[in-house]
C-alpha atoms as a PDB file:
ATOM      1  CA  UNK A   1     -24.577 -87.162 -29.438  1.00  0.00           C
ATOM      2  CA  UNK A   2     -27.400 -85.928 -27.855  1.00  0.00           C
ATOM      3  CA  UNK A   3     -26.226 -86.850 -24.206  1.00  0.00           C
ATOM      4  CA  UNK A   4     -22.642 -85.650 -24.713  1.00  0.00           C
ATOM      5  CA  UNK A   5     -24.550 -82.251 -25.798  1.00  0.00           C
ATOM      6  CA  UNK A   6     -26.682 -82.556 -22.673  1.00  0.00           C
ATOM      7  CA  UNK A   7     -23.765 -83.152 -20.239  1.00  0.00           C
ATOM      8  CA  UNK A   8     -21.952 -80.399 -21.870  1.00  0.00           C
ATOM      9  CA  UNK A   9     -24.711 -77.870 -21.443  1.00  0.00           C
ATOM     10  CA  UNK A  10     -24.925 -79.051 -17.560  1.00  0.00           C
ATOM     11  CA  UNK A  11     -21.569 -78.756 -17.250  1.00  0.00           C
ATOM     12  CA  UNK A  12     -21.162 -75.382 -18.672  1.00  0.00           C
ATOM     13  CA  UNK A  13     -23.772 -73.680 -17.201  1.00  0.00           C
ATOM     14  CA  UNK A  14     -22.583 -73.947 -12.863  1.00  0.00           C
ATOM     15  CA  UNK A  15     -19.407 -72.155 -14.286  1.00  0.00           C
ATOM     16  CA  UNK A  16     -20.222 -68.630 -13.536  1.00  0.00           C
ATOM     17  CA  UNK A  17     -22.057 -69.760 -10.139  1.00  0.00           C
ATOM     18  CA  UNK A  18     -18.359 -71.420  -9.324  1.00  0.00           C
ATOM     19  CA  UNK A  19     -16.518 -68.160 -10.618  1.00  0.00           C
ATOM     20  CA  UNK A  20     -18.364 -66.202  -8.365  1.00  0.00           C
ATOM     21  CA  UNK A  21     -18.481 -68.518  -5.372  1.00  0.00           C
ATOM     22  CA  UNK A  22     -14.597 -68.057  -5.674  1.00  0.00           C
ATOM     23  CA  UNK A  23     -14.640 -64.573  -5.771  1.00  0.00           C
ATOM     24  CA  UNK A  24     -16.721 -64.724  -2.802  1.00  0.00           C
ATOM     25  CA  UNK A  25     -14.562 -66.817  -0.521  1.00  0.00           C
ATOM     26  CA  UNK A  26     -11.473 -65.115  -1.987  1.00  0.00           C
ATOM     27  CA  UNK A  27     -12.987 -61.705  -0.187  1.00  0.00           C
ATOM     28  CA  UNK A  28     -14.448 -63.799   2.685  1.00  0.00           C
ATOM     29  CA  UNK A  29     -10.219 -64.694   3.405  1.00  0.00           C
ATOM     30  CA  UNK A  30      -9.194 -61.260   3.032  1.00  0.00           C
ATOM     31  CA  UNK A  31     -11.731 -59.546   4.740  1.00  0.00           C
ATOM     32  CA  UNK A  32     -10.269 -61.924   7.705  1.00  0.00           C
ATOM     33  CA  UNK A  33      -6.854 -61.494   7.312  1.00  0.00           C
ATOM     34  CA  UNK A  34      -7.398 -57.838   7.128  1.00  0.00           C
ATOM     35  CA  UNK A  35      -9.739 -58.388  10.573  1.00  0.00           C
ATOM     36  CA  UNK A  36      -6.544 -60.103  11.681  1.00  0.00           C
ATOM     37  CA  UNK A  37      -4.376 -57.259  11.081  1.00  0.00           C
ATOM     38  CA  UNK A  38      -6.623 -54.745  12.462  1.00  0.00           C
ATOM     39  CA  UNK A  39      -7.107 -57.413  15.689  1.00  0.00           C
ATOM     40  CA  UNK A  40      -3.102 -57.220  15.965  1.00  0.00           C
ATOM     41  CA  UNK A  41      -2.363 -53.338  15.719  1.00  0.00           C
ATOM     42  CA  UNK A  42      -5.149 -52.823  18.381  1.00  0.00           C
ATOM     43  CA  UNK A  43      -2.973 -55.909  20.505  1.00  0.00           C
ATOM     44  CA  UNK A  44       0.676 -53.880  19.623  1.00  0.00           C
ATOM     45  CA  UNK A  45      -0.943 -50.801  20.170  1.00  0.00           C
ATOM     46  CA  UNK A  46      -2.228 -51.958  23.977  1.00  0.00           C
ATOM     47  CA  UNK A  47       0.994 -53.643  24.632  1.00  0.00           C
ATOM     48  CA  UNK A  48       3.696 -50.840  23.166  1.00  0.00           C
ATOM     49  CA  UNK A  49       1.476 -47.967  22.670  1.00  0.00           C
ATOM     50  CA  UNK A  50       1.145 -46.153  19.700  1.00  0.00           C
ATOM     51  CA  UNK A  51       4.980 -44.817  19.079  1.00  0.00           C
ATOM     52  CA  UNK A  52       6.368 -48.481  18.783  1.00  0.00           C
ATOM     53  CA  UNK A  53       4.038 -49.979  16.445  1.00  0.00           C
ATOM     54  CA  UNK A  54       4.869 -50.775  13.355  1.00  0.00           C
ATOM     55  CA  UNK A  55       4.216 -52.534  10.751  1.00  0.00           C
ATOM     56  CA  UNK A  56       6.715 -55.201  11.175  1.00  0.00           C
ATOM     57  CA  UNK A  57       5.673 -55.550  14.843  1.00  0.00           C
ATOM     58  CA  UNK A  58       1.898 -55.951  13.731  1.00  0.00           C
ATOM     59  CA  UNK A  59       2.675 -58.353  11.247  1.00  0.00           C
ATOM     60  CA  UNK A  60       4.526 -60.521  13.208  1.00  0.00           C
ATOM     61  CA  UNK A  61       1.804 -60.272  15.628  1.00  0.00           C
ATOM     62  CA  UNK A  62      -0.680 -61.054  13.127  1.00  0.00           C
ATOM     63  CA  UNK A  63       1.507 -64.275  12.127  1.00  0.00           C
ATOM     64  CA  UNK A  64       1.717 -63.016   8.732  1.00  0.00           C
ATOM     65  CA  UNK A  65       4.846 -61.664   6.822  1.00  0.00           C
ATOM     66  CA  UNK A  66       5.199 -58.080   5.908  1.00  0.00           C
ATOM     67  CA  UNK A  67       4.684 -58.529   2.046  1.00  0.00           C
ATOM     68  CA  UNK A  68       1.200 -60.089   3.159  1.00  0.00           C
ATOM     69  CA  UNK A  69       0.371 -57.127   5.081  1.00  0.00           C
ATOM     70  CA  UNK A  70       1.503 -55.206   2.611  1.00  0.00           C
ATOM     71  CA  UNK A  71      -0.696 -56.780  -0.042  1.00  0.00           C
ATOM     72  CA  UNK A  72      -3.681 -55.553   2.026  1.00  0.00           C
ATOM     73  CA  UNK A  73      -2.855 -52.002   3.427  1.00  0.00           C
ATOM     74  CA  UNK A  74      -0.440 -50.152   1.321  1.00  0.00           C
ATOM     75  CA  UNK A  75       1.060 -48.620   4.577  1.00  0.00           C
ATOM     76  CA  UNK A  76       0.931 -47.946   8.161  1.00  0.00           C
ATOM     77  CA  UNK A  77      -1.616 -44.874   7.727  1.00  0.00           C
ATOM     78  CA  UNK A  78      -3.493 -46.881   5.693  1.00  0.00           C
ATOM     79  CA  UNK A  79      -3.811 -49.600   8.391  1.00  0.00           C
ATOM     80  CA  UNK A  80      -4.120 -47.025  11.432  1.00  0.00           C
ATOM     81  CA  UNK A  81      -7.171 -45.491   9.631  1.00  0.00           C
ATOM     82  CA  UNK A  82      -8.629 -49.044   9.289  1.00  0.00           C
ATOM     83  CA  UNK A  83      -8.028 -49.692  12.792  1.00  0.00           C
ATOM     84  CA  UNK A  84      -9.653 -46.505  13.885  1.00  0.00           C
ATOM     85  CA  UNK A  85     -12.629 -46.816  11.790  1.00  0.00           C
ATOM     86  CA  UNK A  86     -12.633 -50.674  13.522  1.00  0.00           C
ATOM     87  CA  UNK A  87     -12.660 -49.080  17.252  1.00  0.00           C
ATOM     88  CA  UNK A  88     -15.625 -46.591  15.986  1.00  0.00           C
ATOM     89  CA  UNK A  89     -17.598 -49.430  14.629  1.00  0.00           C
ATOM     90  CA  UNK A  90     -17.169 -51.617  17.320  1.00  0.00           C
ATOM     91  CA  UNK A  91     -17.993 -49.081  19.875  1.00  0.00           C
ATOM     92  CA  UNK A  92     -21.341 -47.956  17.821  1.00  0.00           C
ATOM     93  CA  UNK A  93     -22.072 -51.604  17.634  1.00  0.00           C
ATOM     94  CA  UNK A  94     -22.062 -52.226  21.564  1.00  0.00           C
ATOM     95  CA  UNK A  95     -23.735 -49.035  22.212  1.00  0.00           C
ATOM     96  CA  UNK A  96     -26.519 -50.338  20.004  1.00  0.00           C
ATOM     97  CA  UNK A  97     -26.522 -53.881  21.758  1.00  0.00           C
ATOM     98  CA  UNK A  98     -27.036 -52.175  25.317  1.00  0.00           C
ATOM     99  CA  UNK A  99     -29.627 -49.939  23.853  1.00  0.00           C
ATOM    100  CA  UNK A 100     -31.741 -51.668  21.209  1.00  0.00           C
ATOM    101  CA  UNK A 101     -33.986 -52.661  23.599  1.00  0.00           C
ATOM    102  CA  UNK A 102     -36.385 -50.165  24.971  1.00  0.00           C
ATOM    103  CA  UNK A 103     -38.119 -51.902  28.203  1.00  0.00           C
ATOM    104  CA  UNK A 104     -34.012 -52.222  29.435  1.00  0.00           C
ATOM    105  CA  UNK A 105     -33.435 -48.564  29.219  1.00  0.00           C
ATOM    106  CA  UNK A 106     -32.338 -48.731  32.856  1.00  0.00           C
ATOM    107  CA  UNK A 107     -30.384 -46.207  33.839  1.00  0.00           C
ATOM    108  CA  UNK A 108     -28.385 -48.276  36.153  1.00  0.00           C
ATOM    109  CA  UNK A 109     -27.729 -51.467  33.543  1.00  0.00           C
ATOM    110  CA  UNK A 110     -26.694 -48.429  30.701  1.00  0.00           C
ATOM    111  CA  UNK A 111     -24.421 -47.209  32.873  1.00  0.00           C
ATOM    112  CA  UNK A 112     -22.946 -50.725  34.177  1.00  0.00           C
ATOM    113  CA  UNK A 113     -22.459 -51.679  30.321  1.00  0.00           C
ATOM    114  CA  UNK A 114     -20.544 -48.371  29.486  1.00  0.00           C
ATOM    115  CA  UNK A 115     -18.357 -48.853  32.169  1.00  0.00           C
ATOM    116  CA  UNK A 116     -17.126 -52.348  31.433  1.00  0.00           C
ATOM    117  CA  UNK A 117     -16.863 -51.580  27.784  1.00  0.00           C
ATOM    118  CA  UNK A 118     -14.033 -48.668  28.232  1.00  0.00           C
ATOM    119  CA  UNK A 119     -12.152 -51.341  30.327  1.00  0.00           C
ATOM    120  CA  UNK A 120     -11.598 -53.362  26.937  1.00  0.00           C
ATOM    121  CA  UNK A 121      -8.764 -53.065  25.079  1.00  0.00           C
ATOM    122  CA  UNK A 122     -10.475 -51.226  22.149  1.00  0.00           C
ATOM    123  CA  UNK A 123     -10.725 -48.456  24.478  1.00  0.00           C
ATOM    124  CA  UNK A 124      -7.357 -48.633  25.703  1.00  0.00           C
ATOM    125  CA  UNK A 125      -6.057 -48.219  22.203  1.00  0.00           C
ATOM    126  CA  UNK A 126      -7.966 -45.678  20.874  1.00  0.00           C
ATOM    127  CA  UNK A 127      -7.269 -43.639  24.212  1.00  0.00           C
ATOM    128  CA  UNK A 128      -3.687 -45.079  23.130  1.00  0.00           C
ATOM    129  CA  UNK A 129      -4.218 -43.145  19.222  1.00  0.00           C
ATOM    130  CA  UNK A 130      -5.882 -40.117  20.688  1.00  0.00           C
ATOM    131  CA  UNK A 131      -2.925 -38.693  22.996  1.00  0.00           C
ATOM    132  CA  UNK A 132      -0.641 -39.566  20.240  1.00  0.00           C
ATOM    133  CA  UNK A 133      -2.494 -37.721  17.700  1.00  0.00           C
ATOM    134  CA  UNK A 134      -2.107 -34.535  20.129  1.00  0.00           C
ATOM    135  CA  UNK A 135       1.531 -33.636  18.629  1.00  0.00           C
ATOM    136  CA  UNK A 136       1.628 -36.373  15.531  1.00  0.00           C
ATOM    137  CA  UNK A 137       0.139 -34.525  12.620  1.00  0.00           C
ATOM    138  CA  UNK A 138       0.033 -37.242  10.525  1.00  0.00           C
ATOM    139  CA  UNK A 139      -1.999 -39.130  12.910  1.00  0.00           C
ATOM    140  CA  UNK A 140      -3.847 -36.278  13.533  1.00  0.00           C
ATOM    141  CA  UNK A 141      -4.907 -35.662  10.176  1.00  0.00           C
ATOM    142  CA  UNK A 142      -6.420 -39.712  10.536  1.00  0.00           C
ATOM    143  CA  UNK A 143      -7.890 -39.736  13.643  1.00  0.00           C
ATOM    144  CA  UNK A 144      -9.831 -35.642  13.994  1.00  0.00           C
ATOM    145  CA  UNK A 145     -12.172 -36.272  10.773  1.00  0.00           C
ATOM    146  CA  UNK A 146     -12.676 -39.855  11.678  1.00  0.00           C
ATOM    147  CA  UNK A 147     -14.096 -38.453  15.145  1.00  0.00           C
ATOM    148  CA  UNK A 148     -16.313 -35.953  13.902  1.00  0.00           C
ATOM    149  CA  UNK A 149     -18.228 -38.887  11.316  1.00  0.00           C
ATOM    150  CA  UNK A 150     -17.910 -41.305  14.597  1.00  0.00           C
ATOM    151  CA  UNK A 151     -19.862 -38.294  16.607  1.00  0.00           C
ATOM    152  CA  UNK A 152     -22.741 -37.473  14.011  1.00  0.00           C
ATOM    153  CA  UNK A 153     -23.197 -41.259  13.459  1.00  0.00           C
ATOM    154  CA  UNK A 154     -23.259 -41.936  17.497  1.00  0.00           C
ATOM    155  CA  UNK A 155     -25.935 -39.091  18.424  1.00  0.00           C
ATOM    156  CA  UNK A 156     -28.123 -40.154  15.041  1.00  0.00           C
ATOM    157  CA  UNK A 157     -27.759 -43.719  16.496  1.00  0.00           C
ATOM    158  CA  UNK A 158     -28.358 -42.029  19.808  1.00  0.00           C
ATOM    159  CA  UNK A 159     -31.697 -40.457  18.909  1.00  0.00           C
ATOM    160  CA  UNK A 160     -33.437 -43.306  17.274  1.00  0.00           C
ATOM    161  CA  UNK A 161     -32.442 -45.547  20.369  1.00  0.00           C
ATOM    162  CA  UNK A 162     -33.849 -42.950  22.817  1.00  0.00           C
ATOM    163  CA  UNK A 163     -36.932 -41.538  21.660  1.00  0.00           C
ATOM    164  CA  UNK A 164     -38.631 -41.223  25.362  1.00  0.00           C
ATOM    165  CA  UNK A 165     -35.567 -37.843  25.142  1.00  0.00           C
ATOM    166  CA  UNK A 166     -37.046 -36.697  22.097  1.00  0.00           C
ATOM    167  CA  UNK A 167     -39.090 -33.663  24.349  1.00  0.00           C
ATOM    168  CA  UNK A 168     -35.924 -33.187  26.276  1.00  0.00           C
ATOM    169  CA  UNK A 169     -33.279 -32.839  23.969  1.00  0.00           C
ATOM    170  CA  UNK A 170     -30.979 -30.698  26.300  1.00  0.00           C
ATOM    171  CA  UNK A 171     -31.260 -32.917  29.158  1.00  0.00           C
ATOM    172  CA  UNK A 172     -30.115 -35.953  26.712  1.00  0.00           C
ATOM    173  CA  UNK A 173     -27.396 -34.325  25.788  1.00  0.00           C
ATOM    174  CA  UNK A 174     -26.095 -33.390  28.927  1.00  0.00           C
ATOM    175  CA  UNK A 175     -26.316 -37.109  30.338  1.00  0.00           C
ATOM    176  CA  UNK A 176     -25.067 -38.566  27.220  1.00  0.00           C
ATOM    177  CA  UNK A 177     -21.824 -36.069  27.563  1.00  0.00           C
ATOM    178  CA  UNK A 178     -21.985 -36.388  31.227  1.00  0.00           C
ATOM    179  CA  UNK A 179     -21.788 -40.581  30.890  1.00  0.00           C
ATOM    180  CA  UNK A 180     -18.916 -40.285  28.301  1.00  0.00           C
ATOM    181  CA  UNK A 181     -16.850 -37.881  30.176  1.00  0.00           C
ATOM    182  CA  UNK A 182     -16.911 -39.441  33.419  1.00  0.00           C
ATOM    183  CA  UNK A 183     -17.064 -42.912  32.668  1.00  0.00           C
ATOM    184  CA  UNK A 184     -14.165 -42.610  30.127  1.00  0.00           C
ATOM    185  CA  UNK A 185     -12.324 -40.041  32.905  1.00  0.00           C
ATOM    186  CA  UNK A 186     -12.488 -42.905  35.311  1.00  0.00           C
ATOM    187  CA  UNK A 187     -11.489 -45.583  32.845  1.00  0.00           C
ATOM    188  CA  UNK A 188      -8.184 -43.504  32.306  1.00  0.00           C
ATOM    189  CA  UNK A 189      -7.767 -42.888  35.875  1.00  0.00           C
ATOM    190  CA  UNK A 190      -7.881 -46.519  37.242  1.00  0.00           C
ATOM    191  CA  UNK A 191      -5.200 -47.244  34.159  1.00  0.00           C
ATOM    192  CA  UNK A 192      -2.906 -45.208  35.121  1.00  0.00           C
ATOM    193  CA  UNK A 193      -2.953 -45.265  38.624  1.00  0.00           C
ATOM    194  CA  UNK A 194      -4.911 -41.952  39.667  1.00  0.00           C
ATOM    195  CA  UNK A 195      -7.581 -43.633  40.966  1.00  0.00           C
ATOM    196  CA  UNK A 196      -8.180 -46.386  43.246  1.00  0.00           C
ATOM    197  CA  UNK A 197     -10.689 -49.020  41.586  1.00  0.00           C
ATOM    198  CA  UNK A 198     -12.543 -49.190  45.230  1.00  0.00           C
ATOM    199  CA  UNK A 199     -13.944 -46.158  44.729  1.00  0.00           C
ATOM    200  CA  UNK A 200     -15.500 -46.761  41.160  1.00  0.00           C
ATOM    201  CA  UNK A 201     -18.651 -48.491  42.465  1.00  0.00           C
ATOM    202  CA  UNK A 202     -19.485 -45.408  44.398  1.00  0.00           C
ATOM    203  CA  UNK A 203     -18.848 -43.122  41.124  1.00  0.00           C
ATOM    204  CA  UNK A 204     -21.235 -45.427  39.217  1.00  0.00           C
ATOM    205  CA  UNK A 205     -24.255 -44.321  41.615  1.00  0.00           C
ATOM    206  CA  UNK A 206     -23.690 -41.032  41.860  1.00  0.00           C
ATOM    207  CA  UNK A 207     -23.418 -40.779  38.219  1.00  0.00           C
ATOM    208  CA  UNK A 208     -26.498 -42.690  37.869  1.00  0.00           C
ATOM    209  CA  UNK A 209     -28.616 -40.661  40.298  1.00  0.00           C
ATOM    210  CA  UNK A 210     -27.191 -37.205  38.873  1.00  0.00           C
ATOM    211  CA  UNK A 211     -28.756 -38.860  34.928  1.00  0.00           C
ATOM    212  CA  UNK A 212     -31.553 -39.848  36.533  1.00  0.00           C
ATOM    213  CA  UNK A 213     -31.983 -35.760  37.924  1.00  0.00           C
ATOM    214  CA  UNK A 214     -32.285 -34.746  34.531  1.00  0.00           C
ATOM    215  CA  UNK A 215     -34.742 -37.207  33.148  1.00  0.00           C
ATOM    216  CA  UNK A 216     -38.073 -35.057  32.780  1.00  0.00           C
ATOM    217  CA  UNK A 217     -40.787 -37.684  34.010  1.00  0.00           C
ATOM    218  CA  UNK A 218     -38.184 -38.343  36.830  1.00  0.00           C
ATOM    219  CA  UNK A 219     -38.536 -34.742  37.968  1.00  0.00           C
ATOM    220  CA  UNK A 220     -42.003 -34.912  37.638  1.00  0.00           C
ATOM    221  CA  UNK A 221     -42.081 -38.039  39.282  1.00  0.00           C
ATOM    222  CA  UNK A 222     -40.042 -36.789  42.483  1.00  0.00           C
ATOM    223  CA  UNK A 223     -41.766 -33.953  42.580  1.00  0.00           C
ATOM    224  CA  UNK A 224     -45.515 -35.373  42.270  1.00  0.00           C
END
């Protein structure tokens, strides 16, 4: 009696531990089939553009059937806004790679990194999402909010990863709007045609010399 009430105490008590290790692997699944989904809108999006994807596309891209996709994202806005909030994330995460450490704050290698990450098909997309959202109100109403929380995280993020700007806050501004606007000019450019890729390398330096102008201690550097 005594060892059947044993056993049945150690068998009672890993029950919650299994409940929960369930729970846990059941969100582990769908947080990857929703990564899945997201993964296959960005694809659709890339390969249609915007106006032709839809949710049956994505789910057949995604290998899953509709009702699955449905069980996770009650509708296409709903899966659109995850997407977009995907692109933000992963671009905040790859700024933070290429900038987390301070002794490679090269202007050059910053630069270089920038560049090859708006040739990715995350950029693509979201450039994709943010013509579209030009005369679509409902993606509009998505994507214009989501941009202004993606901007205030990005120059917080900004600020802690650059703190040798901190006396020069103009200046950092300038060559963080500067980098974004011609880099991600370019990117569009070379997509569609406007621009021939030879000349890119050339862009690179002068956009890295004219950064490198408004660095303070460069100035006083050059001029010392």
């Amino acid at each position: 009696m005594a060892l059947s009430r044993t056993r049945t105490t150690r068998i009672a008590k890993p029950t919650p531990a299994k409940a929960a290790t369930g729970s846990t692997l059941q969100a582990t699944k769908a947080a990857q089939t929703r990564g899945r989904l997201i993964d296959a809108t960005v694809r659709c999006i890339v390969k249609h553009g915007y106006a032709n994807t839809t949710t049956p596309r994505v789910a057949e891209e995604a290998g899953l059937s509709r009702g699955a996709m449905m069980h996770h994202f009650e509708n296409g806005a709903a899966l659109i806004k995850a997407t977009i909030i995907e692109l933000h994330e992963k671009r905040l995460r790859a700024f933070r790679r290429a900038a987390e450490k301070p002794e490679e704050h090269d202007v050059d290698t910053l630069v270089e990194v920038y560049w090859a990450q708006v040739q990715k098909p995350a950029f693509i997309a979201f450039h994709e999402l943010a013509v579209a959202a030009r005369t679509d109100k409902e993606l509009g109403a998505i994507l214009f909010p989501l941009q202004e929380e993606f901007r205030e995280k990005f120059n917080a993020q900004a600020d802690a990863l650059f703190p040798e700007w901190r006396d020069a806050p103009l200046e950092f501004d300038m060559a963080m709007n500067l980098s974004q606007t011609i880099l991600e000019g370019m990117a569009i450019a070379v997509q569609t045609g406007a621009m021939d890729k030879a000349k890119v390398p050339a862009m690179l330096t002068h956009l890295e010399n004219q950064i490198r102008a408004l660095m303070p201690w460069h100035r006083n550097a050059t001029a010392v």
